[in-house]
PDB file of N, CA and C in Angstrom:
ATOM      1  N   UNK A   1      41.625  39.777  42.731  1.00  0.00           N
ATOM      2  CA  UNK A   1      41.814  40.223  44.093  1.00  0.00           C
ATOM      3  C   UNK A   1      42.076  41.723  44.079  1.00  0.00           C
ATOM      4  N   UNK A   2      41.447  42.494  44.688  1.00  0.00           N
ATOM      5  CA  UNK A   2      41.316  43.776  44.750  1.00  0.00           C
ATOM      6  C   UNK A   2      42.605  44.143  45.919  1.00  0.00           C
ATOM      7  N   UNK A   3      43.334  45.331  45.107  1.00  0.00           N
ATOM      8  CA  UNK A   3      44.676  46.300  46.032  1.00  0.00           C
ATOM      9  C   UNK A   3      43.869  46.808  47.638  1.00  0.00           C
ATOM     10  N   UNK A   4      44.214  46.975  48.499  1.00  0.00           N
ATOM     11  CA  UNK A   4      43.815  47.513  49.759  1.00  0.00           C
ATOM     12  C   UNK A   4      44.048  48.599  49.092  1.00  0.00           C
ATOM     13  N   UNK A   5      42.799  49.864  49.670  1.00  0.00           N
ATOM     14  CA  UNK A   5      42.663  51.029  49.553  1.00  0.00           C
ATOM     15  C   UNK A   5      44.125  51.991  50.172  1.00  0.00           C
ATOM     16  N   UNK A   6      44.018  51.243  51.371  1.00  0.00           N
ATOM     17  CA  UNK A   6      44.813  52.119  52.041  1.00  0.00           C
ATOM     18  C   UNK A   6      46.213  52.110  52.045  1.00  0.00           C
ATOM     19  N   UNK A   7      47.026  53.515  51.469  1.00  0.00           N
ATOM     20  CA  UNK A   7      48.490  53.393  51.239  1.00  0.00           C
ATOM     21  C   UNK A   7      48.247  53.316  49.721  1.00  0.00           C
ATOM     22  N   UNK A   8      47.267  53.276  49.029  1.00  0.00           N
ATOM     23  CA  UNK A   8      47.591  53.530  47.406  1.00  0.00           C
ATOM     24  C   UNK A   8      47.770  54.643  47.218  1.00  0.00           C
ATOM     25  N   UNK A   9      47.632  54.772  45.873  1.00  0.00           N
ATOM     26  CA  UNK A   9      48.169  56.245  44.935  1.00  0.00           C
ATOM     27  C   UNK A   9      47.291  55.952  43.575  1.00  0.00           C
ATOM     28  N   UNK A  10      46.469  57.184  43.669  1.00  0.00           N
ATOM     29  CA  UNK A  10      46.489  57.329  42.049  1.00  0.00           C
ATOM     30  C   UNK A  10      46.641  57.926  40.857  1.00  0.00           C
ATOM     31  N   UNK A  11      46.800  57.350  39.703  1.00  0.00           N
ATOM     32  CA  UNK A  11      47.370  57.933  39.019  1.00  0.00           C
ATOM     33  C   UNK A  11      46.326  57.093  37.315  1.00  0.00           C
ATOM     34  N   UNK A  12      46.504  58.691  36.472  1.00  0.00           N
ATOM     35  CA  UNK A  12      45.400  58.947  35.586  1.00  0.00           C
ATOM     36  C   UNK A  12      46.701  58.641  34.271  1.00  0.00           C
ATOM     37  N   UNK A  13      46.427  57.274  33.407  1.00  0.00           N
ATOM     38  CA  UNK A  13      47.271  56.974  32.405  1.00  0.00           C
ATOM     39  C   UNK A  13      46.659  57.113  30.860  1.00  0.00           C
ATOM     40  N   UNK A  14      46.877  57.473  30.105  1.00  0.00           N
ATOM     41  CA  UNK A  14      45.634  57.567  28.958  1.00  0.00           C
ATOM     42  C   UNK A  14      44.098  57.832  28.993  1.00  0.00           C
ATOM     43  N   UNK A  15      43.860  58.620  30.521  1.00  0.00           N
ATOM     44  CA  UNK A  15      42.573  58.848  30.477  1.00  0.00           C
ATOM     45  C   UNK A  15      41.936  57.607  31.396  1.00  0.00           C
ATOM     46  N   UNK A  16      42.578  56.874  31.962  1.00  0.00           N
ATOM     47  CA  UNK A  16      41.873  55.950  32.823  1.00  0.00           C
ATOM     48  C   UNK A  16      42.791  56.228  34.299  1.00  0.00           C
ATOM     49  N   UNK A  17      41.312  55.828  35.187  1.00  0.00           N
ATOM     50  CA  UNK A  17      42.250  56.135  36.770  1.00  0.00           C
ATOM     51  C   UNK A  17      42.557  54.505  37.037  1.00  0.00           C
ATOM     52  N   UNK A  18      43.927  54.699  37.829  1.00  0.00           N
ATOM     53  CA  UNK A  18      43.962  53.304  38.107  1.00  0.00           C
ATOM     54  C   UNK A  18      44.487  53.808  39.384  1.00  0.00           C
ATOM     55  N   UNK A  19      44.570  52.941  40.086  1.00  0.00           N
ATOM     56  CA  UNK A  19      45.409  52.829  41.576  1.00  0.00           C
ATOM     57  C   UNK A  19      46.802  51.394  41.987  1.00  0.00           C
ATOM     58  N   UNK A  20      47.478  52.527  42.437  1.00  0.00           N
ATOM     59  CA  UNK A  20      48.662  51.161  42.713  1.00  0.00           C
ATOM     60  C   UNK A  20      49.337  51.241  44.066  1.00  0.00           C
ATOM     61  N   UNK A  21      50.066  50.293  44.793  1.00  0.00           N
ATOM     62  CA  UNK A  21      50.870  50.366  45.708  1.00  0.00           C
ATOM     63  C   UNK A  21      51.968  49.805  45.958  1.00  0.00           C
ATOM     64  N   UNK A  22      53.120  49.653  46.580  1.00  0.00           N
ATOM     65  CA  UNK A  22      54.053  49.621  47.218  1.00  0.00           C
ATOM     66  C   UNK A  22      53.803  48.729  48.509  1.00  0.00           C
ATOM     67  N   UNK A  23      54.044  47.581  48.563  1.00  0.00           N
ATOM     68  CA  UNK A  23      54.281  46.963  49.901  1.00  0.00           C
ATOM     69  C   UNK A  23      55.283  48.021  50.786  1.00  0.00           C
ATOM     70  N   UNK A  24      54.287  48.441  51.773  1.00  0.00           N
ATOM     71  CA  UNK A  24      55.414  49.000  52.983  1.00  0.00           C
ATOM     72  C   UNK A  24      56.734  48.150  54.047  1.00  0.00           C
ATOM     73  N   UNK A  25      56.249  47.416  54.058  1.00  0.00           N
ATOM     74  CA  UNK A  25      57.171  46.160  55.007  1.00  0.00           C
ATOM     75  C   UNK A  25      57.210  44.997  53.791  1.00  0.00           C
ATOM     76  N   UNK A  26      58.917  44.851  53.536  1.00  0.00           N
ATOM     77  CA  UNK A  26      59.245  44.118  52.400  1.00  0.00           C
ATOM     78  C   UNK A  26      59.057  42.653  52.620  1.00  0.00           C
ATOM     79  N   UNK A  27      58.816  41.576  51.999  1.00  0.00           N
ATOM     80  CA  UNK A  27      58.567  40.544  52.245  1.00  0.00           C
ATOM     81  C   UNK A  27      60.015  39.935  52.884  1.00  0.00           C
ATOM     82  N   UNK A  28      59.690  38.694  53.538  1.00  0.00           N
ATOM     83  CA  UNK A  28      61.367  38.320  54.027  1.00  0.00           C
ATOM     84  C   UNK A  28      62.575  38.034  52.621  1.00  0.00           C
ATOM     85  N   UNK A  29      62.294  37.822  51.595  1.00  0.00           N
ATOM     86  CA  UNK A  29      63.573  37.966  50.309  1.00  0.00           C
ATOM     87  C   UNK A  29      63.385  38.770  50.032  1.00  0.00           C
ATOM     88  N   UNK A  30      62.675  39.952  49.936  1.00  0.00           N
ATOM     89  CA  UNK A  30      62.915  41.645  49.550  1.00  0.00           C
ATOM     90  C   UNK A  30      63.873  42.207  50.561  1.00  0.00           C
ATOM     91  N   UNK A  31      63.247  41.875  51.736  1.00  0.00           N
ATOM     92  CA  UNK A  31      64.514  42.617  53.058  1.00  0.00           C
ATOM     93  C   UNK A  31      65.411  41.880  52.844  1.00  0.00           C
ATOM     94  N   UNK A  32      65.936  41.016  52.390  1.00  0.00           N
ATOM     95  CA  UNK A  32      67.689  40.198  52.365  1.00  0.00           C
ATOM     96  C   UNK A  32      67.973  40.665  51.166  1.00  0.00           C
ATOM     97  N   UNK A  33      67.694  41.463  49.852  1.00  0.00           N
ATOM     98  CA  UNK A  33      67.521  41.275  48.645  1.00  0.00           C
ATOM     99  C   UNK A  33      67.816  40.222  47.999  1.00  0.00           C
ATOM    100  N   UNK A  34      66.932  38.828  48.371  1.00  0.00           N
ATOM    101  CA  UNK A  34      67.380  38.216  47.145  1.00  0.00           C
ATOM    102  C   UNK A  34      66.054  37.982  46.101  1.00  0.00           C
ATOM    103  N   UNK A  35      65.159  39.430  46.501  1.00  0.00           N
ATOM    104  CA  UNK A  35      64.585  39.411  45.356  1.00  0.00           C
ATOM    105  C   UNK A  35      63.877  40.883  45.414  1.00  0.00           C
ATOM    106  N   UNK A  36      63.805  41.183  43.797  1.00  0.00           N
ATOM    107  CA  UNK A  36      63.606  42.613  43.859  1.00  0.00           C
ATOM    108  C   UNK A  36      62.106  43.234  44.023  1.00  0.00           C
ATOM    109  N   UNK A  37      61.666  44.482  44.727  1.00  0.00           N
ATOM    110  CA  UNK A  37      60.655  45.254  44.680  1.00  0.00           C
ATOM    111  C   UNK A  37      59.806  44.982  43.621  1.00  0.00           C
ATOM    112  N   UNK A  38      58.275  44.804  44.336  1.00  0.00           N
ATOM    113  CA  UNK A  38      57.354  44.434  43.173  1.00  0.00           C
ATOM    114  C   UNK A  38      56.139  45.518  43.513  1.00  0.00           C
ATOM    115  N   UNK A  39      55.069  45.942  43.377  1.00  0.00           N
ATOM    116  CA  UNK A  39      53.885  46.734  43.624  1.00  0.00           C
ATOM    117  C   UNK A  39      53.293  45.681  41.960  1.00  0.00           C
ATOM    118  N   UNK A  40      51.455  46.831  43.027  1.00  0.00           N
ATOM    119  CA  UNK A  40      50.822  46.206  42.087  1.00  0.00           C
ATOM    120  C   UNK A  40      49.669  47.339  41.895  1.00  0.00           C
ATOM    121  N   UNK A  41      48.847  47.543  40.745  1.00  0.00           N
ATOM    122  CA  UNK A  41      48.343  48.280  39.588  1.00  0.00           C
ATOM    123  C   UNK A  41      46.751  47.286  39.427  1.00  0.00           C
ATOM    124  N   UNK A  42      45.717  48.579  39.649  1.00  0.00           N
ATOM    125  CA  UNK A  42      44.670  47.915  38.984  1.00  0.00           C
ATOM    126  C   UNK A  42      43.357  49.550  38.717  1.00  0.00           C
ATOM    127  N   UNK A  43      43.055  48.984  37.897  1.00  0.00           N
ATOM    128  CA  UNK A  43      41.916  49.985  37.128  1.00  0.00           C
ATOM    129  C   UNK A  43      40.673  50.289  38.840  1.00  0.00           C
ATOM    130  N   UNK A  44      40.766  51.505  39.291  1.00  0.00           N
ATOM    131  CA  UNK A  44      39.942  52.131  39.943  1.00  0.00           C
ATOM    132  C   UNK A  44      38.618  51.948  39.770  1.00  0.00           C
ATOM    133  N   UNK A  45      37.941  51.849  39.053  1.00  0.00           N
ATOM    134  CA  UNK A  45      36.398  51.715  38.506  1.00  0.00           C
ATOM    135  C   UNK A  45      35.839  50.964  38.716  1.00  0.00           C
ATOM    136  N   UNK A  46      36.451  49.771  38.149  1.00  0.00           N
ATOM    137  CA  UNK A  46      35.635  48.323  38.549  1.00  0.00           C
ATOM    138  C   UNK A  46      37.442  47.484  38.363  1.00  0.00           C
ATOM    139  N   UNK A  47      37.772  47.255  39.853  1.00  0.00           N
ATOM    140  CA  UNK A  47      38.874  46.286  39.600  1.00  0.00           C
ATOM    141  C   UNK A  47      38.710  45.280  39.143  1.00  0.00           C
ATOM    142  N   UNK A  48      39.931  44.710  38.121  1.00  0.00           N
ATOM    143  CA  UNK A  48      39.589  43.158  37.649  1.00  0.00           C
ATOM    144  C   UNK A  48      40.479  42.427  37.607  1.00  0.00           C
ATOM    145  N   UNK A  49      41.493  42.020  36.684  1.00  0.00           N
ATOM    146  CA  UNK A  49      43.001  41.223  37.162  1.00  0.00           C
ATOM    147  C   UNK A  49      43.711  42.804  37.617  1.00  0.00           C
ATOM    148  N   UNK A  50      44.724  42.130  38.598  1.00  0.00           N
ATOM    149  CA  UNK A  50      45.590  43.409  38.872  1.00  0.00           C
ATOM    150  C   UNK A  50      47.231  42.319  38.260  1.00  0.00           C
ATOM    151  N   UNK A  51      47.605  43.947  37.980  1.00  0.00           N
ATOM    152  CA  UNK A  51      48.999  43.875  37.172  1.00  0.00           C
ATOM    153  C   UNK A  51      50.374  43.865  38.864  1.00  0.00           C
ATOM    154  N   UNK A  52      51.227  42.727  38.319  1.00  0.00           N
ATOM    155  CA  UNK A  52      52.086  42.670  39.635  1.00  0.00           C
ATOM    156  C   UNK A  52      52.807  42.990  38.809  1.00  0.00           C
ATOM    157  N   UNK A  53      53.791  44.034  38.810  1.00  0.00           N
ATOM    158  CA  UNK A  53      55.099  44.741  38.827  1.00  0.00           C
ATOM    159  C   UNK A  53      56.248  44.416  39.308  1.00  0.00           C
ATOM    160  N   UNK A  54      57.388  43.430  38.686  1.00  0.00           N
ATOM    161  CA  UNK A  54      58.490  43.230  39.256  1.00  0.00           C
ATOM    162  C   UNK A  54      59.447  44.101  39.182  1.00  0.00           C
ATOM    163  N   UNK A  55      60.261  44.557  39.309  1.00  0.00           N
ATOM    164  CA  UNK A  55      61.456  45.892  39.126  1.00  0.00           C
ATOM    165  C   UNK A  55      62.467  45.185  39.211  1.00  0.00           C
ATOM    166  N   UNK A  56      63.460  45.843  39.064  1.00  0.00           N
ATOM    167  CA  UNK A  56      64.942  45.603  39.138  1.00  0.00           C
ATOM    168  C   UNK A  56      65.787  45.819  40.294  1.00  0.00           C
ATOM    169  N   UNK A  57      65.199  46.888  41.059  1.00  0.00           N
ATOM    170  CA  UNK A  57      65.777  47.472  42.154  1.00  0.00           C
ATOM    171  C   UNK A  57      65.230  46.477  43.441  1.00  0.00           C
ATOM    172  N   UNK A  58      66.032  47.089  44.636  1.00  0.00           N
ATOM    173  CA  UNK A  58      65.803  46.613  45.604  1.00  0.00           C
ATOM    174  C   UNK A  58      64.595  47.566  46.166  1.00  0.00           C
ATOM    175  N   UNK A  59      64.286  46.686  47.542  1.00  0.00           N
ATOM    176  CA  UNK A  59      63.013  47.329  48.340  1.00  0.00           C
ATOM    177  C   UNK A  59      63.513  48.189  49.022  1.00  0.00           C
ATOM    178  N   UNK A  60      62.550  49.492  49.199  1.00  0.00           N
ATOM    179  CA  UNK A  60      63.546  50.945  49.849  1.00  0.00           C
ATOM    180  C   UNK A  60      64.003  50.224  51.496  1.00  0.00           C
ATOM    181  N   UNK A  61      63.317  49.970  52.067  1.00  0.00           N
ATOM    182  CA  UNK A  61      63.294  48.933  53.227  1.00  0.00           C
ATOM    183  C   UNK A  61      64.182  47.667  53.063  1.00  0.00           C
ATOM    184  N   UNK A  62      64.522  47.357  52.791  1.00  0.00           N
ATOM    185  CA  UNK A  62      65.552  46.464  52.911  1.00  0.00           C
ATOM    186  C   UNK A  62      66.008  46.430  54.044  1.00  0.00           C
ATOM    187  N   UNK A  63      67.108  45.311  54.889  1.00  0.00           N
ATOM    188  CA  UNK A  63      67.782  45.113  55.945  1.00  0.00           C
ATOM    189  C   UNK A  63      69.254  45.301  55.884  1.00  0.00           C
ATOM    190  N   UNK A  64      69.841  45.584  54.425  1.00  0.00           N
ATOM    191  CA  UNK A  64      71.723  45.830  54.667  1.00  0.00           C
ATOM    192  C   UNK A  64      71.309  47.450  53.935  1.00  0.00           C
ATOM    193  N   UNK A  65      70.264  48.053  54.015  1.00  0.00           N
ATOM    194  CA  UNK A  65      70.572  49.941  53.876  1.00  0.00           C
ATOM    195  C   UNK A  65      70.970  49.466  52.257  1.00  0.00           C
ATOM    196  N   UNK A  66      70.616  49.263  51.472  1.00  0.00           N
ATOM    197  CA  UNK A  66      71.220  49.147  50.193  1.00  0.00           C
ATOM    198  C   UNK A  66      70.421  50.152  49.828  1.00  0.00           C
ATOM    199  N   UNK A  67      71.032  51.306  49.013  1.00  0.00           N
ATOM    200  CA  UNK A  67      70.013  52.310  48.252  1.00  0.00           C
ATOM    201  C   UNK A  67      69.003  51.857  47.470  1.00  0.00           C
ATOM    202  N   UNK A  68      67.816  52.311  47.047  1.00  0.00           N
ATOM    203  CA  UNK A  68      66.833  52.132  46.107  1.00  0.00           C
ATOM    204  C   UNK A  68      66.141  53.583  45.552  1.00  0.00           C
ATOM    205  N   UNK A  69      65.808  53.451  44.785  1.00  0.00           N
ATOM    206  CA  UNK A  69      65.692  54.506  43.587  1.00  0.00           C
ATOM    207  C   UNK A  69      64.047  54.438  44.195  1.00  0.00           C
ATOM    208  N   UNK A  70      63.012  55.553  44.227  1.00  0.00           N
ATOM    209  CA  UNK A  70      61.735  55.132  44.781  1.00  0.00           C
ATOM    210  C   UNK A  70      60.806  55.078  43.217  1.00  0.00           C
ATOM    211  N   UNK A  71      59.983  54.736  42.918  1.00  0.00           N
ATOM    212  CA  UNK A  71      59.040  54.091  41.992  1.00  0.00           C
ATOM    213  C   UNK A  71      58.471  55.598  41.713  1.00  0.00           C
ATOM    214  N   UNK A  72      58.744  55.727  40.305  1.00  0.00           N
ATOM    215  CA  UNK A  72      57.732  56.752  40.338  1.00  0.00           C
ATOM    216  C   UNK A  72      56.812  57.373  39.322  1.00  0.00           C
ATOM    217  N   UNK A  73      55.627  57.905  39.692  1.00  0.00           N
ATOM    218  CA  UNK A  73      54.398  57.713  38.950  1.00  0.00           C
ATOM    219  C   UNK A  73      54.633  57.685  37.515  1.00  0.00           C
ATOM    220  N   UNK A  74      55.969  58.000  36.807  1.00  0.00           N
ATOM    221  CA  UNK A  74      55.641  57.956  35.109  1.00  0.00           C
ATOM    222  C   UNK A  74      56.505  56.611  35.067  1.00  0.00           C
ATOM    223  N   UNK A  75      57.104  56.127  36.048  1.00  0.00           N
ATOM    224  CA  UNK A  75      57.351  54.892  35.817  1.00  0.00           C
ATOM    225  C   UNK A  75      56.141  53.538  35.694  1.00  0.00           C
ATOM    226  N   UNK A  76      55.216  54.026  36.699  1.00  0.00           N
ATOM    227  CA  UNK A  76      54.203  53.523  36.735  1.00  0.00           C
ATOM    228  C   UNK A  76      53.520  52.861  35.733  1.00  0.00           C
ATOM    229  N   UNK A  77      53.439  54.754  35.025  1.00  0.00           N
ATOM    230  CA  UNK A  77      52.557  55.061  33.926  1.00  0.00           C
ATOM    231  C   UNK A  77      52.860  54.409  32.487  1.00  0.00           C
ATOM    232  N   UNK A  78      54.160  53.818  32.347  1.00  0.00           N
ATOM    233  CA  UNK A  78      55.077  53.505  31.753  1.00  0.00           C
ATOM    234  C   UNK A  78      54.816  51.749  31.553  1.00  0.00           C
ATOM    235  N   UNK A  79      54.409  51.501  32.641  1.00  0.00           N
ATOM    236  CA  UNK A  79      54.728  49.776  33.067  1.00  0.00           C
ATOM    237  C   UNK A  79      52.893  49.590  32.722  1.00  0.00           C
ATOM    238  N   UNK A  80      52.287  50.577  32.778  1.00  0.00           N
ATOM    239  CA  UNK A  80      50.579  50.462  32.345  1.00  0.00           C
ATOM    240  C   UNK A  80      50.300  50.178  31.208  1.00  0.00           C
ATOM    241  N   UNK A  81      51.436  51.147  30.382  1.00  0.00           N
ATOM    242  CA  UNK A  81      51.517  50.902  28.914  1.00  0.00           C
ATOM    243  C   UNK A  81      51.721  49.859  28.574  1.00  0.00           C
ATOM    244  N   UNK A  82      53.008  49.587  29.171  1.00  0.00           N
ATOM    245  CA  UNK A  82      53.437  48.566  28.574  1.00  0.00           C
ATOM    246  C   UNK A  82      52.825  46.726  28.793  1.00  0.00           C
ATOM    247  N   UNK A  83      52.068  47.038  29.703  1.00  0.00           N
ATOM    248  CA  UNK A  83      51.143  46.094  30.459  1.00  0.00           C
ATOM    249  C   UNK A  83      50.043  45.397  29.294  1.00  0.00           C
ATOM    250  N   UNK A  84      49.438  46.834  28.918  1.00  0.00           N
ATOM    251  CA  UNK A  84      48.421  46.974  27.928  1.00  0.00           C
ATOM    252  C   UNK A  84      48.375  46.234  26.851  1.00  0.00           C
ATOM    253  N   UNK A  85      50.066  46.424  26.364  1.00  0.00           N
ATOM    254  CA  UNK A  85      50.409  45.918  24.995  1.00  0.00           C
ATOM    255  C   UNK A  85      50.680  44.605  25.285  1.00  0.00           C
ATOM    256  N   UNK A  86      51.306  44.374  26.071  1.00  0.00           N
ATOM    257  CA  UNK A  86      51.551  42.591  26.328  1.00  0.00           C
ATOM    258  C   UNK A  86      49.723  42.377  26.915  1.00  0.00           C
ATOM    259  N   UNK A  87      48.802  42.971  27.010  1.00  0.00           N
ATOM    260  CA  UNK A  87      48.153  41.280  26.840  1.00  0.00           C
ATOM    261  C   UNK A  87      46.633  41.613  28.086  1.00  0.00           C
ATOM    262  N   UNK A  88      47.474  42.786  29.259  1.00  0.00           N
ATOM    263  CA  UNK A  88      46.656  42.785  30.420  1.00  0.00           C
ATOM    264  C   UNK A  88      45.276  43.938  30.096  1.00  0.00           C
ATOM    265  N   UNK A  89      44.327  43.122  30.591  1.00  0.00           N
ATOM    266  CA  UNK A  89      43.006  43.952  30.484  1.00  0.00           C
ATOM    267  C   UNK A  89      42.589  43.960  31.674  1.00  0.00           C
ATOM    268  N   UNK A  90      42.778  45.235  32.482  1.00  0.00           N
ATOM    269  CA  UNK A  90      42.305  46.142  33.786  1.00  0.00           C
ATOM    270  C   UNK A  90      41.102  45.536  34.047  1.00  0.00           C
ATOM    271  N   UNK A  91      40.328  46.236  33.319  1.00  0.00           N
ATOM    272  CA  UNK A  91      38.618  45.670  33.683  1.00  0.00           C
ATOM    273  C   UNK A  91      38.068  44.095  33.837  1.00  0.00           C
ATOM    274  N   UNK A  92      38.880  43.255  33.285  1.00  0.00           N
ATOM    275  CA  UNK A  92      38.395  41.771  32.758  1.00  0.00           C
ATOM    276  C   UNK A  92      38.798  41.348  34.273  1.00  0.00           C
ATOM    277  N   UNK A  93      38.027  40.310  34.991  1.00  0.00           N
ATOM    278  CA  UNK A  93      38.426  39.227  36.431  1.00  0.00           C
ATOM    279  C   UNK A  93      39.302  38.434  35.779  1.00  0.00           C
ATOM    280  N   UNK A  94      39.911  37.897  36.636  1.00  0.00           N
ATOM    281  CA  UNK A  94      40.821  37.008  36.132  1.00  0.00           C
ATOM    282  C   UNK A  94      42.288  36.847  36.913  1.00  0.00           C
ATOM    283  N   UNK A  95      43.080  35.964  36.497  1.00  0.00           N
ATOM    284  CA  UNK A  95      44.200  35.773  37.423  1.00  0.00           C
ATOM    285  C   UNK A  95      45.509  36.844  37.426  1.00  0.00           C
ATOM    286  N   UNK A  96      46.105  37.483  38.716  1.00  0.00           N
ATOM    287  CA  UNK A  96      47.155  38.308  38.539  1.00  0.00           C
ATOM    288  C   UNK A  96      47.764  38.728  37.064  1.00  0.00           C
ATOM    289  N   UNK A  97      48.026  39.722  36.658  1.00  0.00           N
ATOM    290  CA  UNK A  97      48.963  39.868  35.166  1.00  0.00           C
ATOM    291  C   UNK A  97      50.442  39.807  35.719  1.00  0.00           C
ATOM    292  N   UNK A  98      51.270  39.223  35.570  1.00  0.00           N
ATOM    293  CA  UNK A  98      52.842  39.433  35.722  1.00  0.00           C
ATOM    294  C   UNK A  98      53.520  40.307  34.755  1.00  0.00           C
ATOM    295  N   UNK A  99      54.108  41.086  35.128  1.00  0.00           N
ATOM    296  CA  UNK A  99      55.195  41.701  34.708  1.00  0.00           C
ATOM    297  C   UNK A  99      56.387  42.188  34.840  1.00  0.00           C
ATOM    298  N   UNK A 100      57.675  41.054  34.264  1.00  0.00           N
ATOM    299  CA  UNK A 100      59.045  40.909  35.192  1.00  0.00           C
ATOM    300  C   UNK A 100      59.557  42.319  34.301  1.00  0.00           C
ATOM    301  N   UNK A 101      59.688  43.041  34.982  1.00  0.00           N
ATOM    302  CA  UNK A 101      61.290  44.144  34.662  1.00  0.00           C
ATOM    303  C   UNK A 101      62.546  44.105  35.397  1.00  0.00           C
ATOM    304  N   UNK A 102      62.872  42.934  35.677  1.00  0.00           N
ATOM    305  CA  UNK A 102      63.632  42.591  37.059  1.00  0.00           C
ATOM    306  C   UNK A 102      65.146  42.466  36.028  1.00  0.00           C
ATOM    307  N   UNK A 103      64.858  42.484  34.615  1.00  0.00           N
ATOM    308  CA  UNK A 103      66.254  42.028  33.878  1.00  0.00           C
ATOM    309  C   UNK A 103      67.449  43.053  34.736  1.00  0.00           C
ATOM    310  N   UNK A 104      68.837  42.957  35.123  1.00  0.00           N
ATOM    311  CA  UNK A 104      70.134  43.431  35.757  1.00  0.00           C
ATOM    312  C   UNK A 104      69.283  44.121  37.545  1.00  0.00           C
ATOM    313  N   UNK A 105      68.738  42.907  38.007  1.00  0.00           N
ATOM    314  CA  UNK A 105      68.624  43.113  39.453  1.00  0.00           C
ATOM    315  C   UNK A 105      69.129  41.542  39.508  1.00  0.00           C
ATOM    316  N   UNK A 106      70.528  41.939  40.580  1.00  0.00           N
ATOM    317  CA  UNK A 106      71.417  41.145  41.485  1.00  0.00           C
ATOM    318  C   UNK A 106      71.115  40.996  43.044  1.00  0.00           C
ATOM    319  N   UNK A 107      71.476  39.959  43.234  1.00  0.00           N
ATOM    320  CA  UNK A 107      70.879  39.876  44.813  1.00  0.00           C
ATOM    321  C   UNK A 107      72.464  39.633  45.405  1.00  0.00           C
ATOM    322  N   UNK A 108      72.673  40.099  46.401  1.00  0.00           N
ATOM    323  CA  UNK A 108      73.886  39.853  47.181  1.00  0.00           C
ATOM    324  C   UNK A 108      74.926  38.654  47.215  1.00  0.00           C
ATOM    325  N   UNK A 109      73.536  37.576  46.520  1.00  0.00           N
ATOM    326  CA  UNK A 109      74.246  35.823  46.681  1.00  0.00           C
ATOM    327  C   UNK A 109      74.800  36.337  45.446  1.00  0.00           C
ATOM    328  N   UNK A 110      74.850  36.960  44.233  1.00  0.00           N
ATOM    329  CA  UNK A 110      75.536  36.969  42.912  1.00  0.00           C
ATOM    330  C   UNK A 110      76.675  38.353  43.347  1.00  0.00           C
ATOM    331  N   UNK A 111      76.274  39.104  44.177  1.00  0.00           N
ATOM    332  CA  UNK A 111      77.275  39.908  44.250  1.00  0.00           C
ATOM    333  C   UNK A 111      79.078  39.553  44.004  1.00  0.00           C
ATOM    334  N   UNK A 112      79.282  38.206  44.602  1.00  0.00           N
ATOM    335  CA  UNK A 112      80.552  37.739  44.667  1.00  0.00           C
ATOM    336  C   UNK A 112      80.912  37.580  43.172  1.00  0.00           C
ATOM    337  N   UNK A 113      79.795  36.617  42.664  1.00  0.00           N
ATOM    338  CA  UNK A 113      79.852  36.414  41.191  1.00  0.00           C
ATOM    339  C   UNK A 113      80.675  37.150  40.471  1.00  0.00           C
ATOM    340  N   UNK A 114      79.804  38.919  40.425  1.00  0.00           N
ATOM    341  CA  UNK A 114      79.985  39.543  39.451  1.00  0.00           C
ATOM    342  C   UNK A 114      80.910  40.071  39.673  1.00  0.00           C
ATOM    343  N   UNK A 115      81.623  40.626  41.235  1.00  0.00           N
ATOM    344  CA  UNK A 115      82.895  40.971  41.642  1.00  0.00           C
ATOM    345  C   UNK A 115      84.174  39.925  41.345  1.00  0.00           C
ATOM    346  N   UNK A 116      84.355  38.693  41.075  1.00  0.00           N
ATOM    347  CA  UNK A 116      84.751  38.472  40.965  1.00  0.00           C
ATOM    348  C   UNK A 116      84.937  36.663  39.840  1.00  0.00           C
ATOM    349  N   UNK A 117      84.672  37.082  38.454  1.00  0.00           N
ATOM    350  CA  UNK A 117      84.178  36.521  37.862  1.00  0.00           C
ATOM    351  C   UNK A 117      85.394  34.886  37.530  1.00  0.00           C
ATOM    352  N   UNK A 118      86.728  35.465  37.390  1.00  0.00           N
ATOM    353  CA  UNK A 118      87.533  34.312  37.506  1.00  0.00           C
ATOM    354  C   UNK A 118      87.891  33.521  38.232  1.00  0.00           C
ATOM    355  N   UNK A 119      87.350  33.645  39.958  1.00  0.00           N
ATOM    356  CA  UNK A 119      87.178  32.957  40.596  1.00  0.00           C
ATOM    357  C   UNK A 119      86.315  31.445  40.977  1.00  0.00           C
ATOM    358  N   UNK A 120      85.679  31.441  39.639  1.00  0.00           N
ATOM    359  CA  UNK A 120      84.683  30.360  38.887  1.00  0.00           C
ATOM    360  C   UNK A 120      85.251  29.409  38.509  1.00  0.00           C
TER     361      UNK A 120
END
């Protein structure tokens, strides 16, 4: 499934162009955070599986104003790499690539948790 043109970005990683985006309007568990910011990554040329990007952070959009750090292109460039090596091939069709970086993203329902751990 090919990224909508419009609202991407691109960006040139080892010599290949790829294009990625940012959902503008967060899905309904991105705006509550109980789940973190994802975009998605695919080779410009001839798209083929695209790489989904999970993060750690919340969506800049969110609904309780929680700060978010914004995504940025050497992070990108970073998650391409690392894409590469686990397994994902840009050019090849095929089904979504996943890639969780979501390890120490908390959602508000754990907030209590971690504030207050002996209360368990």
């Amino acid at each position: 499934m090919a990224l909508v043109k419009k609202g991407s970005r691109h960006i040139t990683v080892d010599g290949r162009i790829y294009r990625w985006r940012i959902r503008r309007r967060p899905t309904y568990c991105q705006a509550l955070i109980w789940s973190p910011l994802t975009y998605a990554v695919e080779y410009a040329e001839t798209p083929g599986a695209t790489l989904v990007v999970t993060t750690n952070q919340p969506h800049p959009s969110n609904w309780f104003d929680v700060p978010a750090s914004p995504v940025l292109p050497s992070q990108v460039a970073n998650t391409v790499r690392t894409a590469r090596a686990c397994g994902w091939i840009p050019e090849a069709p095929g089904p979504p690539f996943q890639l969780d970086q979501s390890e120490g993203f908390v959602s508000p329902n754990e907030w209590e948790l971690v504030e207050n751990p002996d209360d368990n």
